[in-house]
Protein backbone atom coordinates (compact mmCIF):
# COMPACT_ATOMS: atom_id res chain seq x y z
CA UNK A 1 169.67 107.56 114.65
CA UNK A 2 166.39 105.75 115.32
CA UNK A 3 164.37 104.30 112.81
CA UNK A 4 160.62 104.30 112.38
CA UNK A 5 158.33 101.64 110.80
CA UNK A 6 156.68 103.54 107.94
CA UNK A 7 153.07 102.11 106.57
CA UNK A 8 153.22 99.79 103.54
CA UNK A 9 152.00 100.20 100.15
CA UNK A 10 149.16 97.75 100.91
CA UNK A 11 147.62 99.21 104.27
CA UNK A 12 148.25 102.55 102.07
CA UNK A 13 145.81 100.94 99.59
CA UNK A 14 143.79 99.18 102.37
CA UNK A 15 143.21 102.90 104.49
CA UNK A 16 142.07 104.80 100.80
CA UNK A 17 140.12 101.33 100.10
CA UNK A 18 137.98 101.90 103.59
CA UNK A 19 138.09 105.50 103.14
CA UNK A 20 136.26 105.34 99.53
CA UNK A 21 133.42 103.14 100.83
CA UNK A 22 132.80 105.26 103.96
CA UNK A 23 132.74 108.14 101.49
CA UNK A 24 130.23 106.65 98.81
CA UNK A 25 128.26 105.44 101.29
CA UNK A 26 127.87 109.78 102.42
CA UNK A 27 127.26 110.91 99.35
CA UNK A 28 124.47 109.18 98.95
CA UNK A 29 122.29 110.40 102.01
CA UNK A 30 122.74 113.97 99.69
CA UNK A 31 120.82 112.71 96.52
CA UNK A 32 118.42 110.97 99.16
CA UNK A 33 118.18 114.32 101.49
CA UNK A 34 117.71 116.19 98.58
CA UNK A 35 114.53 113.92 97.59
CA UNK A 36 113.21 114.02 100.98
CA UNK A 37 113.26 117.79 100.99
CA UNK A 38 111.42 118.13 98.00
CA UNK A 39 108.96 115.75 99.12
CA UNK A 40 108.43 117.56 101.88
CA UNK A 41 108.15 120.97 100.50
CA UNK A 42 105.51 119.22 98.59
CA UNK A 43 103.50 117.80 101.07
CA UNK A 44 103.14 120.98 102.80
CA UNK A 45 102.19 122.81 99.48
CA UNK A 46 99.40 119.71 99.18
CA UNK A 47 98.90 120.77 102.88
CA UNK A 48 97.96 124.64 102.21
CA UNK A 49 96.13 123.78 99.31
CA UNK A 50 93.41 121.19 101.32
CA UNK A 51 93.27 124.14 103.94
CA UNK A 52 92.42 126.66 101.13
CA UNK A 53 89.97 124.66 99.51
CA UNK A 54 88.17 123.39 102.61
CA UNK A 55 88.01 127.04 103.90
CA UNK A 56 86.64 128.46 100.49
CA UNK A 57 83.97 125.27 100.45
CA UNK A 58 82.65 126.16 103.88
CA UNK A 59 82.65 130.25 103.14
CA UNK A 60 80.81 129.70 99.59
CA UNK A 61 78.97 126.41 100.73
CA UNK A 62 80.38 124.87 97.65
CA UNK A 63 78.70 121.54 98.43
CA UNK A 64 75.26 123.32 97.78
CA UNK A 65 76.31 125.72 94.93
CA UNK A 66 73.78 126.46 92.35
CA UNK A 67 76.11 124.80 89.36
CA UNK A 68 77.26 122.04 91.26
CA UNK A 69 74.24 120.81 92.30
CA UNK A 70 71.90 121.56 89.19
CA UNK A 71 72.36 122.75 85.50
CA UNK A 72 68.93 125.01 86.21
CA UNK A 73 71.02 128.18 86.36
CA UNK A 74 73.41 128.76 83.07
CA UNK A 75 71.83 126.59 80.15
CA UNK A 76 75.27 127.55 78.50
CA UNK A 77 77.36 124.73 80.80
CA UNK A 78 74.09 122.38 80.85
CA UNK A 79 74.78 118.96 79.14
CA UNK A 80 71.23 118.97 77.47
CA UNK A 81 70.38 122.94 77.41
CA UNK A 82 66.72 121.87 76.40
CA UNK A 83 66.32 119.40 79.21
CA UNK A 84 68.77 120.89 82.29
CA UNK A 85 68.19 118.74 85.51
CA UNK A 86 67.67 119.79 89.01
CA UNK A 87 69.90 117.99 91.26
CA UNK A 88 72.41 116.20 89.32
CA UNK A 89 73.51 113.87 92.72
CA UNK A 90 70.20 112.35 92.06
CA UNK A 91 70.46 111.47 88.42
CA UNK A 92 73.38 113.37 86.55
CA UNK A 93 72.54 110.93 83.47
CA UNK A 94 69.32 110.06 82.82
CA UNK A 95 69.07 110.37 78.86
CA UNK A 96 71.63 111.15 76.13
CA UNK A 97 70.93 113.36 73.56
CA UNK A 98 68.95 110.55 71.69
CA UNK A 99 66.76 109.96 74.57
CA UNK A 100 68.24 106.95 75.87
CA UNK A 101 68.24 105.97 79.42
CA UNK A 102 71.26 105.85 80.87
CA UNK A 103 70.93 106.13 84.64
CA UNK A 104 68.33 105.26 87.03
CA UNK A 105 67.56 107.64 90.29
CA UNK A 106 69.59 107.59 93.39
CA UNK A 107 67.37 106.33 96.62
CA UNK A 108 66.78 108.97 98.13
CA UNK A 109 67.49 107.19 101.45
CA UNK A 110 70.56 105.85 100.49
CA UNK A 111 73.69 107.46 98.87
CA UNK A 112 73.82 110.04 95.96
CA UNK A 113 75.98 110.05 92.62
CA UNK A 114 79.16 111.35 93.26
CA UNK A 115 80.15 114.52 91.96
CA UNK A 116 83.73 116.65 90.69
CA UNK A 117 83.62 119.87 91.23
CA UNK A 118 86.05 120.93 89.19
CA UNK A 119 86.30 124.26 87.47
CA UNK A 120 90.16 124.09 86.28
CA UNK A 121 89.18 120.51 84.07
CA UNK A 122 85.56 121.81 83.21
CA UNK A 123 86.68 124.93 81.67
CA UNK A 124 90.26 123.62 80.34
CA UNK A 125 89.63 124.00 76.59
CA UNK A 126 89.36 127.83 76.99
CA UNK A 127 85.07 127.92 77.87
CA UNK A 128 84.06 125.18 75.75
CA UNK A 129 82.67 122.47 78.60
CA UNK A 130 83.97 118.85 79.65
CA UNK A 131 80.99 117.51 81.54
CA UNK A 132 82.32 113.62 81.98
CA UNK A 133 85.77 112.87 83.16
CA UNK A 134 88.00 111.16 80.76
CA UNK A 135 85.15 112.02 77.89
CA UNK A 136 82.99 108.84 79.02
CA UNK A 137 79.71 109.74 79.67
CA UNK A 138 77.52 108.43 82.68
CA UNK A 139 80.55 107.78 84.74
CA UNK A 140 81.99 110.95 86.59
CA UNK A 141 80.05 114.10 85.94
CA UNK A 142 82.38 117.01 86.26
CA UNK A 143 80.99 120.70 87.07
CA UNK A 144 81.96 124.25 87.34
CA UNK A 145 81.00 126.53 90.83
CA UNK A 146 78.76 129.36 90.81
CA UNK A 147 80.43 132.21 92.66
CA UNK A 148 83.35 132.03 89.93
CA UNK A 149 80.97 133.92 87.42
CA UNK A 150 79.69 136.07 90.19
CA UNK A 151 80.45 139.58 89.26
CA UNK A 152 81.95 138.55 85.78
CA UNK A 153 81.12 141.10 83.23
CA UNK A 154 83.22 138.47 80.64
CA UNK A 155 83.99 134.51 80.05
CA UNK A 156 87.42 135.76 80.51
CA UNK A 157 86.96 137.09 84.03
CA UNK A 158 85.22 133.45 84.84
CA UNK A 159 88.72 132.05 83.91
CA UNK A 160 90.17 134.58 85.77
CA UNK A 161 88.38 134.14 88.92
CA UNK A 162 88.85 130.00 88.40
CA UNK A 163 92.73 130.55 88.56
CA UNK A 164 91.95 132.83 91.75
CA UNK A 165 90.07 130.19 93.42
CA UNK A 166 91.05 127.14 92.51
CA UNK A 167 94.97 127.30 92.46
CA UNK A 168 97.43 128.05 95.36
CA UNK A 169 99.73 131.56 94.81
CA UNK A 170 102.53 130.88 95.40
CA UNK A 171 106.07 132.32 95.37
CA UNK A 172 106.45 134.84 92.98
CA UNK A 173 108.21 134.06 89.17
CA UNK A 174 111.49 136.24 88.82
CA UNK A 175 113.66 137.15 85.60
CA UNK A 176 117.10 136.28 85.57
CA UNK A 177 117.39 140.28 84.37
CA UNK A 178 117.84 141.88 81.19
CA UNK A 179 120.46 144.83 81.88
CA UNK A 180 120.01 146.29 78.28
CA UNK A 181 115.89 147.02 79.78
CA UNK A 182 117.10 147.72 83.27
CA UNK A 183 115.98 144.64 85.25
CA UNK A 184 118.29 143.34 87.86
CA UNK A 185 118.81 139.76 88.56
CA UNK A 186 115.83 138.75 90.68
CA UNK A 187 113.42 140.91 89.32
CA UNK A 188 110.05 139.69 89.48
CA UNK A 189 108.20 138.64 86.11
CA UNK A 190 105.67 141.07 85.17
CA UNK A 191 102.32 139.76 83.67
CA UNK A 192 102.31 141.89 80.22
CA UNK A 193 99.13 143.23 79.30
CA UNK A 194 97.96 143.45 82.78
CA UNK A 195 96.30 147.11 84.30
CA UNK A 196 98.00 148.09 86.74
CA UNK A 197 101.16 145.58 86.76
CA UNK A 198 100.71 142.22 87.80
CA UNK A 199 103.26 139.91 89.17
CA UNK A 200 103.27 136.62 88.38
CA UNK A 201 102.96 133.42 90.29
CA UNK A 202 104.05 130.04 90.16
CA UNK A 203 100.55 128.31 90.63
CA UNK A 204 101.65 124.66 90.49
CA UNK A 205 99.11 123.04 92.76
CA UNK A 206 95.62 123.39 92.32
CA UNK A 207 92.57 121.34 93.33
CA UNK A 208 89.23 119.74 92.67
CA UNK A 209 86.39 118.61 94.99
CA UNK A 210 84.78 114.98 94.80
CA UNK A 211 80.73 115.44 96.99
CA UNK A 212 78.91 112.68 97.72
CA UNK A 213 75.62 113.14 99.64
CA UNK A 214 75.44 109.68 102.21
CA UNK A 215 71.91 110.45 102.00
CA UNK A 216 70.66 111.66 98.86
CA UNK A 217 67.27 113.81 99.69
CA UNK A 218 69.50 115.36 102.73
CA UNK A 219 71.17 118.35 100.97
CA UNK A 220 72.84 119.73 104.61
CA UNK A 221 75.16 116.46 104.94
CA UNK A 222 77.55 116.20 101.84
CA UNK A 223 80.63 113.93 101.90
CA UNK A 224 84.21 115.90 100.45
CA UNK A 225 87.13 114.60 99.48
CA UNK A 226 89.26 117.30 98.45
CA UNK A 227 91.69 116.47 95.43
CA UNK A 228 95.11 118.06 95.08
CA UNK A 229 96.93 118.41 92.12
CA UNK A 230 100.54 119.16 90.87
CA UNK A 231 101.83 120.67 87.82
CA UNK A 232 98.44 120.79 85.91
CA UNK A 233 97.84 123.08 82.90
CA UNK A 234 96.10 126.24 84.38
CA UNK A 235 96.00 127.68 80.78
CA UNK A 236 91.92 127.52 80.37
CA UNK A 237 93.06 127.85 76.69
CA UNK A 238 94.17 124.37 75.56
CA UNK A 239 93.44 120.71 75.79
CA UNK A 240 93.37 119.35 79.26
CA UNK A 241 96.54 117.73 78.76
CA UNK A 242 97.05 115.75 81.93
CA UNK A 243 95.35 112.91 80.69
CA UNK A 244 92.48 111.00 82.43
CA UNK A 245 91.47 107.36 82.03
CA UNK A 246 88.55 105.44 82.57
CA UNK A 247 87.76 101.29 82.95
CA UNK A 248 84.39 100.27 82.76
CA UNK A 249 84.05 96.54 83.65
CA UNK A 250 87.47 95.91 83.12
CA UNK A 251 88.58 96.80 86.37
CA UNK A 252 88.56 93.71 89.27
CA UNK A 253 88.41 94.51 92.79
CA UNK A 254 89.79 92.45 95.23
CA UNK A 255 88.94 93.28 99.00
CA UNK A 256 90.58 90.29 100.50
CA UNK A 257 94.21 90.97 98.68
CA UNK A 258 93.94 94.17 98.55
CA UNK A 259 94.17 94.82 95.16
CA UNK A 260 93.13 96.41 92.31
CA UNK A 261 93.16 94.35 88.79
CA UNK A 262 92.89 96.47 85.36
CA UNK A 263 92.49 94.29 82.49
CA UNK A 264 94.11 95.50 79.31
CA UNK A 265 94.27 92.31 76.51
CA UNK A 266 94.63 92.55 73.20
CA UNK A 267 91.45 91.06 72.71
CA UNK A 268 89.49 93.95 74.42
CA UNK A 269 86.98 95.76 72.07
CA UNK A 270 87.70 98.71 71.92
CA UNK A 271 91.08 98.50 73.40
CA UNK A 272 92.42 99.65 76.37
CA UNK A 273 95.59 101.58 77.47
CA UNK A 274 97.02 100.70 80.28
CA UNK A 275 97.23 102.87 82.76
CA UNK A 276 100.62 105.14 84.08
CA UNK A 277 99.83 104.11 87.83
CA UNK A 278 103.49 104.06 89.62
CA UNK A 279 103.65 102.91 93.41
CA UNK A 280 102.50 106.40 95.29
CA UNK A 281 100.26 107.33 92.70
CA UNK A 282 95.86 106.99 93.10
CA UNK A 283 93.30 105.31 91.56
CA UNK A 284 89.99 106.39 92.30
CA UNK A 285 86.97 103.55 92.37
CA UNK A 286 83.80 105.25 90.40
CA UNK A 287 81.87 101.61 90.23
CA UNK A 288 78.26 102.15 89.51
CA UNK A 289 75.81 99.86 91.70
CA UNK A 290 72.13 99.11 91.43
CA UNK A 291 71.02 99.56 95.34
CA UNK A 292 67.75 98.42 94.77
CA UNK A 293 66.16 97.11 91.36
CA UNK A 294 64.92 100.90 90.40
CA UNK A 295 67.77 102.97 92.55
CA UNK A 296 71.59 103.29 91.88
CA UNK A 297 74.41 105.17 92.67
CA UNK A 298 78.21 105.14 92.86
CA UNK A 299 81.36 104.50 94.50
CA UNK A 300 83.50 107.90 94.98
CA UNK A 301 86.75 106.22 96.92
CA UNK A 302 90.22 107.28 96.26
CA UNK A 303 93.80 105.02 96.99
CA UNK A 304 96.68 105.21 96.95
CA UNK A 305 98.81 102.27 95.59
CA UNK A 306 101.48 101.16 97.22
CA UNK A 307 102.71 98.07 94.79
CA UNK A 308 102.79 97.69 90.88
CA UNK A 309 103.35 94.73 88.67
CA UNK A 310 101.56 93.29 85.67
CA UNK A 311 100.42 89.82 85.47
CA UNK A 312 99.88 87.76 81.84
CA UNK A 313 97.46 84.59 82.44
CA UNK A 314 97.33 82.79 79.08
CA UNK A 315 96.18 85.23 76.54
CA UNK A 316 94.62 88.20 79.04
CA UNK A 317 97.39 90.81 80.11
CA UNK A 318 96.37 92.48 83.54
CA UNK A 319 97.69 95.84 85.73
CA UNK A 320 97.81 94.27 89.48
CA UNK A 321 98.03 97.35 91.62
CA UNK A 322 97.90 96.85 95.65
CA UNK A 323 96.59 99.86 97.33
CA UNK A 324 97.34 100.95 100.69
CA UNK A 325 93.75 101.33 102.46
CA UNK A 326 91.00 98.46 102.98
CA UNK A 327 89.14 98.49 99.91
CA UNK A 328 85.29 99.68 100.55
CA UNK A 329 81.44 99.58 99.10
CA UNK A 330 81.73 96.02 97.99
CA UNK A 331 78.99 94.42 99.64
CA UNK A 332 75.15 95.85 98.66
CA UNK A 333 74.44 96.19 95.00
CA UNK A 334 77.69 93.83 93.85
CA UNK A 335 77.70 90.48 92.59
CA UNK A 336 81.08 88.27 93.33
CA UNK A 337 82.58 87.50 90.10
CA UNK A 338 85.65 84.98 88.88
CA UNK A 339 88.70 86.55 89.82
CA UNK A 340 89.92 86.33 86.12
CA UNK A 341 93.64 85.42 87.23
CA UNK A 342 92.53 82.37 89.09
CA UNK A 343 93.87 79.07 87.60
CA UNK A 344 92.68 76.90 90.03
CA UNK A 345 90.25 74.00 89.15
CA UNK A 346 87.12 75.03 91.27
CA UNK A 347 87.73 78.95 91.29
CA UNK A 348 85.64 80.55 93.81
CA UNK A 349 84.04 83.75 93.34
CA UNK A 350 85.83 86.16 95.53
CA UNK A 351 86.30 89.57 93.47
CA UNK A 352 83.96 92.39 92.15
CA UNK A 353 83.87 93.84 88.67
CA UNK A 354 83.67 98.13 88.72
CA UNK A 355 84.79 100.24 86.98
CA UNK A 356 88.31 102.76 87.87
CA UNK A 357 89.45 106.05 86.87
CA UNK A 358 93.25 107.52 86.83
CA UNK A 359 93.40 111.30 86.92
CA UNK A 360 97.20 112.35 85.57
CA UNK A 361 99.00 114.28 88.26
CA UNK A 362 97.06 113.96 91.82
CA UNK A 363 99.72 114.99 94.40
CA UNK A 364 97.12 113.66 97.44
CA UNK A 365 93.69 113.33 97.81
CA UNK A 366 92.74 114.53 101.83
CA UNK A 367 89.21 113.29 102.78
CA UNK A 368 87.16 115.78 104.76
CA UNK A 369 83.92 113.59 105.45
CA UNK A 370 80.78 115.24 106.00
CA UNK A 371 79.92 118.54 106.86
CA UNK A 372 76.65 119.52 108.22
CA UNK A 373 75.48 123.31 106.59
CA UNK A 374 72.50 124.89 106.72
């Protein structure tokens, strides 16, 4: 009879050894394809929403609508219904309630106020108006759009048309079915109360607009940057619960590094929360500027940061956040200051001091640059 050499225990254990690495190593690209689907799923949902929104600016001319440009036309969403203002990219600050100067005009050669037009966030406590982003006055002014109440016979149809407008449809919701009613598996959710039957949709995304005239007395050329957002309450009911943060003159720019410094010490009066910024999220630069001793405006530039880490320098706590395009706007109207997390002997000034804001949930941010309507 002829005998065969049979495998040892060891290469046994050797071959399932080899085996189980060459299997982990394939499971993981599921986890990781899984990710990269849903990323991409996203990206084209951000995708459809910038070509909604630019398509419904252009038809409704959105960058020259009544309410975005002026409080003249509903004293009921003016700031100051005694004293509404006229074009609110010149000046959409100029006095408080108690009279006091707050802003000075934009040039009207030079570049406007910025801007958000955004009806979702303006009309998110159910019709009661939120005029200034993150509830700081004289930074960001946020407005509704005209043609939304155009035709209402009701607040609620304003809300209704806002959700129409200003969110992407998408797939419809479906029941998991209720035999005891009759509904199959798959059956779509109705909307109740609705006449005739409505069926609902998921509207996860919706969007915002950021205008910016590059010439302020030139109403035909308006900058856009159209702002995309994911999973934001669309209720018009509650609080606007995606939280928004602002930092006056505790923000540090940095256009040689790159970087973006938020300064959050104890010592700050009145504090300051740091903000949830995560690699891939944005931070949008709203710096005010004097362009000439009587004439001011602001930045309106969005990025998107690519690095994350906090820094402590003696007693001052800082958010270091490195953001993925050249930083812009820091040359007229901006002083070089102390980069505050310098420690060198002879610290040069090399930094500018603005002021940021972090919106909660912005999926992408697509800038559309100007568009010249009649």
């Amino acid at each position: 009879m002829t005998r065969r050499s049979g495998m040892t225990l060891v290469e046994v254990l050797v071959a399932i050894f080899i085996m189980g690495i060459g299997l982990v190593a394939l499971l993981t690209l599921f986890p990781i394809g899984i990710l990269r689907i849903a990323q991409s799923i996203r990206d084209d949902k951000c995708v459809s929403c910038v070509i909604n929104a630019h398509a419904l600016a252009q038809v409704h001319d959105v960058r020259n609508d009544i309410d975005v440009v002026s409080e003249m036309s509903v004293p009921a969403y003016a700031y100051d219904p005694l004293n509404p203002l006229p074009d609110l990219f010149v000046n959409p600050y100029p006095k408080d309630l108690a009279g006091k100067a707050m802003l000075v005009d934009a040039d009207p050669f030079g570049a406007s106020y910025p801007i958000l037009a955004d009806p979702v966030g303006f009309f998110s406590t159910g019709g009661a108006a939120q005029h200034w982003v993150g509830g700081a006055p004289g930074f960001l002014r946020r407005r509704p759009v005209e043609f939304t109440r155009r035709g209402a016979l009701a607040p609620a149809d304003v809300l209704k048309n806002v959700q129409r407008n200003f969110t992407l449809w998408d797939d419809a919701s479906f029941d998991n079915g209720d035999p005891l009613a009759g509904a199959a598996p798959g059956t779509p959710t109705i909307l109740a109360a609705t006449v005739p039957p409505t069926i609902a949709r998921n509207s996860r995304f919706s969007w915002a607009y950021v205008f910016h005239r590059p010439q302020t007395q030139d109403r035909s050329i308006v900058d856009c940057s159209v702002v995309v957002f994911d999973t934001r309450p669309l209720g018009l009911t509650g609080t606007l619960t995606l939280a928004e943060y602002v930092y006056p003159n505790v923000t540090y720019f940095d256009p040689v590094k790159n970087t973006i410094l938020i300064e959050y010490s104890s010592t700050i009066v009145p504090p300051v929360v740091p903000p949830p910024v995560r690699p891939g999220n944005w931070i949008m630069d709203a710096s005010p500027y004097l362009s000439s001793p009587t004439t001011g405006s602001a930045h309106a530039y969005f990025y998107r940061v690519v690095a994350a880490d906090d820094l402590v320098i003696g007693t001052r706590q800082f958010a270091r956040y490195e953001v993925q395009t050249p930083l812009r706007g820091f040359t007229t109207g901006f002083t070089p200051v102390i980069d505050p997390t310098d420690t060198s002997v002879t610290p040069v000034p090399s930094v500018y001091q603005g002021t940021a804001i972090v919106f909660e949930g912005i999926a992408e941010v697509f800038e559309k640059g100007p568009v010249r309507l009649p």
